[in-house]
C-alpha atoms as a PDB file:
ATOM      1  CA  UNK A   1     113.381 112.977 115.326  1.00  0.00           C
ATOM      2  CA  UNK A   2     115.738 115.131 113.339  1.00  0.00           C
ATOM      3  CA  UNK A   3     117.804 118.243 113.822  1.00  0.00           C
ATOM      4  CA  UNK A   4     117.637 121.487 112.594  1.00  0.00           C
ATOM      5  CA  UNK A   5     120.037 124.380 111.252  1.00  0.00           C
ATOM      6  CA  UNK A   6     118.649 128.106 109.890  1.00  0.00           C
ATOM      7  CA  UNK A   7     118.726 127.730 106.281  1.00  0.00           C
ATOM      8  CA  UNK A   8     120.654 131.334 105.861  1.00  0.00           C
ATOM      9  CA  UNK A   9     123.198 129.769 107.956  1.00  0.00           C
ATOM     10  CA  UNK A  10     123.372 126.461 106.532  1.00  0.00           C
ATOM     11  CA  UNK A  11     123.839 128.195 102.899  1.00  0.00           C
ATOM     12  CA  UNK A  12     126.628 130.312 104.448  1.00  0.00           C
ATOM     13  CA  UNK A  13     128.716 127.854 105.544  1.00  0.00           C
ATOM     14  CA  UNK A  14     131.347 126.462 102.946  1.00  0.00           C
ATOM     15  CA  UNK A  15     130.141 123.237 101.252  1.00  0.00           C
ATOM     16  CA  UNK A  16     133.569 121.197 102.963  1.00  0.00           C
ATOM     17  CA  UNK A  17     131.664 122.137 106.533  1.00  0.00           C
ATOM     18  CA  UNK A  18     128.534 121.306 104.819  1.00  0.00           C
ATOM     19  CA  UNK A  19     129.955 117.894 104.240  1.00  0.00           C
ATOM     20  CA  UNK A  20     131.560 116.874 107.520  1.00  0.00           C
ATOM     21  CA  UNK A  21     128.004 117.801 109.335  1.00  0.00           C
ATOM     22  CA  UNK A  22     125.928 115.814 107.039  1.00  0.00           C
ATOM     23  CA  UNK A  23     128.907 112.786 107.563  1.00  0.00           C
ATOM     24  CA  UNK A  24     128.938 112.911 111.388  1.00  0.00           C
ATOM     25  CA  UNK A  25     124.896 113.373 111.369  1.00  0.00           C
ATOM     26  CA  UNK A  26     124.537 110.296 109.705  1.00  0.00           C
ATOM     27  CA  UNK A  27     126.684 108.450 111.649  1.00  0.00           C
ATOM     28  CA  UNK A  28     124.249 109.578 114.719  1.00  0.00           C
ATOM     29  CA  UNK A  29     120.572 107.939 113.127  1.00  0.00           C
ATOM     30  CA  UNK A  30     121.050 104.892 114.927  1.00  0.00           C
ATOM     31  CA  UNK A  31     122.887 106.290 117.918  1.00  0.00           C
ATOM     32  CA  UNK A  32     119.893 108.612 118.377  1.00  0.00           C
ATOM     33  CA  UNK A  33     117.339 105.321 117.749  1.00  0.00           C
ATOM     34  CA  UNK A  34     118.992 103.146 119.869  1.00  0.00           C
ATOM     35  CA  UNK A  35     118.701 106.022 122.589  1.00  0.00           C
ATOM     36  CA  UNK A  36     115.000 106.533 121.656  1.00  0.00           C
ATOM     37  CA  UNK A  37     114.341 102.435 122.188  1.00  0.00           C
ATOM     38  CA  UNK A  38     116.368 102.261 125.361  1.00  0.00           C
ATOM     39  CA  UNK A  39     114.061 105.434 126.806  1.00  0.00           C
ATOM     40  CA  UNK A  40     111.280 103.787 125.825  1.00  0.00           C
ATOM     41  CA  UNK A  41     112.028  99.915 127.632  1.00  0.00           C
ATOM     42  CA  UNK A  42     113.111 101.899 130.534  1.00  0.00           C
ATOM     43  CA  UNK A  43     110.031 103.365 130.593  1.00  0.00           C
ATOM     44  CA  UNK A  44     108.121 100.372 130.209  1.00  0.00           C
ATOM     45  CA  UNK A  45     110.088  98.856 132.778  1.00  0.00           C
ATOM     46  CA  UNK A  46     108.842 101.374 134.998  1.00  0.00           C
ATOM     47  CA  UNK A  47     105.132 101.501 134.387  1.00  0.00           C
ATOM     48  CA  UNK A  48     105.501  97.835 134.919  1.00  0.00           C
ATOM     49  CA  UNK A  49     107.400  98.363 138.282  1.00  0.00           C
ATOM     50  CA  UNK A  50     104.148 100.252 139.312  1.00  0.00           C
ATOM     51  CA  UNK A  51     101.570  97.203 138.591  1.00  0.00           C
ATOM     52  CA  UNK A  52     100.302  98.939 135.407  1.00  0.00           C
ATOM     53  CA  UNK A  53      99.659  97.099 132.606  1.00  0.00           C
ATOM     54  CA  UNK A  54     100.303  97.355 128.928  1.00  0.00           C
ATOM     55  CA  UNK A  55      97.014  96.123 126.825  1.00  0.00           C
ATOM     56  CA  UNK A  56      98.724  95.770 123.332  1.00  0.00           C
ATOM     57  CA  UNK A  57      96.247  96.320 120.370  1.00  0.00           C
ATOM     58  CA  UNK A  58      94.557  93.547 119.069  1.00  0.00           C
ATOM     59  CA  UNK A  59      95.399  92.645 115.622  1.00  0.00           C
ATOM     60  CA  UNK A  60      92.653  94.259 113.743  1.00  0.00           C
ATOM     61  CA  UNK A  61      93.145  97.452 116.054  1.00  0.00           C
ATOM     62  CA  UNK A  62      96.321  98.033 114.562  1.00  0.00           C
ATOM     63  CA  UNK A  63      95.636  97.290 111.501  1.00  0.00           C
ATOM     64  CA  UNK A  64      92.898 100.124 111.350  1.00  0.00           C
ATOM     65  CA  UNK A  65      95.446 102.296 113.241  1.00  0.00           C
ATOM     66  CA  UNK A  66      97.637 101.749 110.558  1.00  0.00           C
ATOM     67  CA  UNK A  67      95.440 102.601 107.913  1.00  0.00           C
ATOM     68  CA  UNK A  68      94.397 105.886 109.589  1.00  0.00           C
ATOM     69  CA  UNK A  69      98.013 107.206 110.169  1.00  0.00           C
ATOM     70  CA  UNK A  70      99.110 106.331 106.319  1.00  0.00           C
ATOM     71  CA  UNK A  71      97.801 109.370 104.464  1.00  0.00           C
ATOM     72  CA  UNK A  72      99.467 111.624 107.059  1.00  0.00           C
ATOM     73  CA  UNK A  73     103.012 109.705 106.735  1.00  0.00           C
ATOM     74  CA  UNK A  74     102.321 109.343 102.776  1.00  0.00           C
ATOM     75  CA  UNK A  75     101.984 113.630 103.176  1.00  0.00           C
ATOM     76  CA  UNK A  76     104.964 113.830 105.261  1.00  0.00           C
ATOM     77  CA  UNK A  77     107.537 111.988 102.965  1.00  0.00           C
ATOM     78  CA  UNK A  78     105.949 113.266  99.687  1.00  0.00           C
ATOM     79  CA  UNK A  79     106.529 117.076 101.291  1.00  0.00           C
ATOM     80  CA  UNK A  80     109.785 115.999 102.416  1.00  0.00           C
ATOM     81  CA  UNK A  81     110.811 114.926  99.384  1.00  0.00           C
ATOM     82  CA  UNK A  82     109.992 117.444  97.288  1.00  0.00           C
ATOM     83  CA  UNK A  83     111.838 119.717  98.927  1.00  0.00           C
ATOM     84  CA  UNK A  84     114.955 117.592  98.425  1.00  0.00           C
ATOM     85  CA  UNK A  85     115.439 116.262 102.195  1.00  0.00           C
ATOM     86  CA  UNK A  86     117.383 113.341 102.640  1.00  0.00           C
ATOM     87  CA  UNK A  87     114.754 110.537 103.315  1.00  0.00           C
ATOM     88  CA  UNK A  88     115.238 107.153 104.146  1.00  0.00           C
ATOM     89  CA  UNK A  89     113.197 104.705 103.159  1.00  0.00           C
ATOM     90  CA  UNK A  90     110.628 104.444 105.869  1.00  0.00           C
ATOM     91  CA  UNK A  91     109.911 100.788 107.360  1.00  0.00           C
ATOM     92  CA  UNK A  92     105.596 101.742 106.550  1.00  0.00           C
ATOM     93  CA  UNK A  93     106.435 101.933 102.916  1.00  0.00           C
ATOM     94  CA  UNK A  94     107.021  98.310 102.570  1.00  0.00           C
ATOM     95  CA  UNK A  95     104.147  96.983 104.487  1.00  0.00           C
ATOM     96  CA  UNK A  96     100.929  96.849 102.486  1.00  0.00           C
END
């Protein structure tokens, strides 16, 4: 998840402002995960609550899932990158 400004506007403000938002926005990343995992659990709690049932992936499943998905995030943070976003380091890159 991430938020967006217009660039025009972003280059228009003066670089102090530019500052303070980038300093409060990181102080949000794991606010906003935390809120993402809690939303999810509460979910799960309530599929659950229904007699649903979660069938997690077998090892191999994932593992091929993984594999699929890579190029795509490989894209993502190479584009990203390049056009000088900040980018974390994302947890995929260190798995082999």
């Amino acid at each position: 998840m991430f938020v967006v400004m217009n660039l025009k506007k972003w280059n228009a403000l003066p670089k102090d402002i530019q500052k303070v938002f980038e300093e409060v926005s990181k102080q949000w990343i794991d606010v906003h995960g935390k809120a993402w995992d809690d939303l999810d659990m509460d979910g799960r709690k309530y599929t659950l609550s229904l007699d649903n049932k979660i069938i997690p992936l077998t090892k191999a499943e994932s593992a091929r899932w993984k594999k699929a998905v890579r190029p795509m995030l490989v894209e993502y943070s190479q584009t990203t990158t390049a056009k000088a976003f900040p980018v974390r380091k994302p947890s995929w890159k260190q798995e082999s």
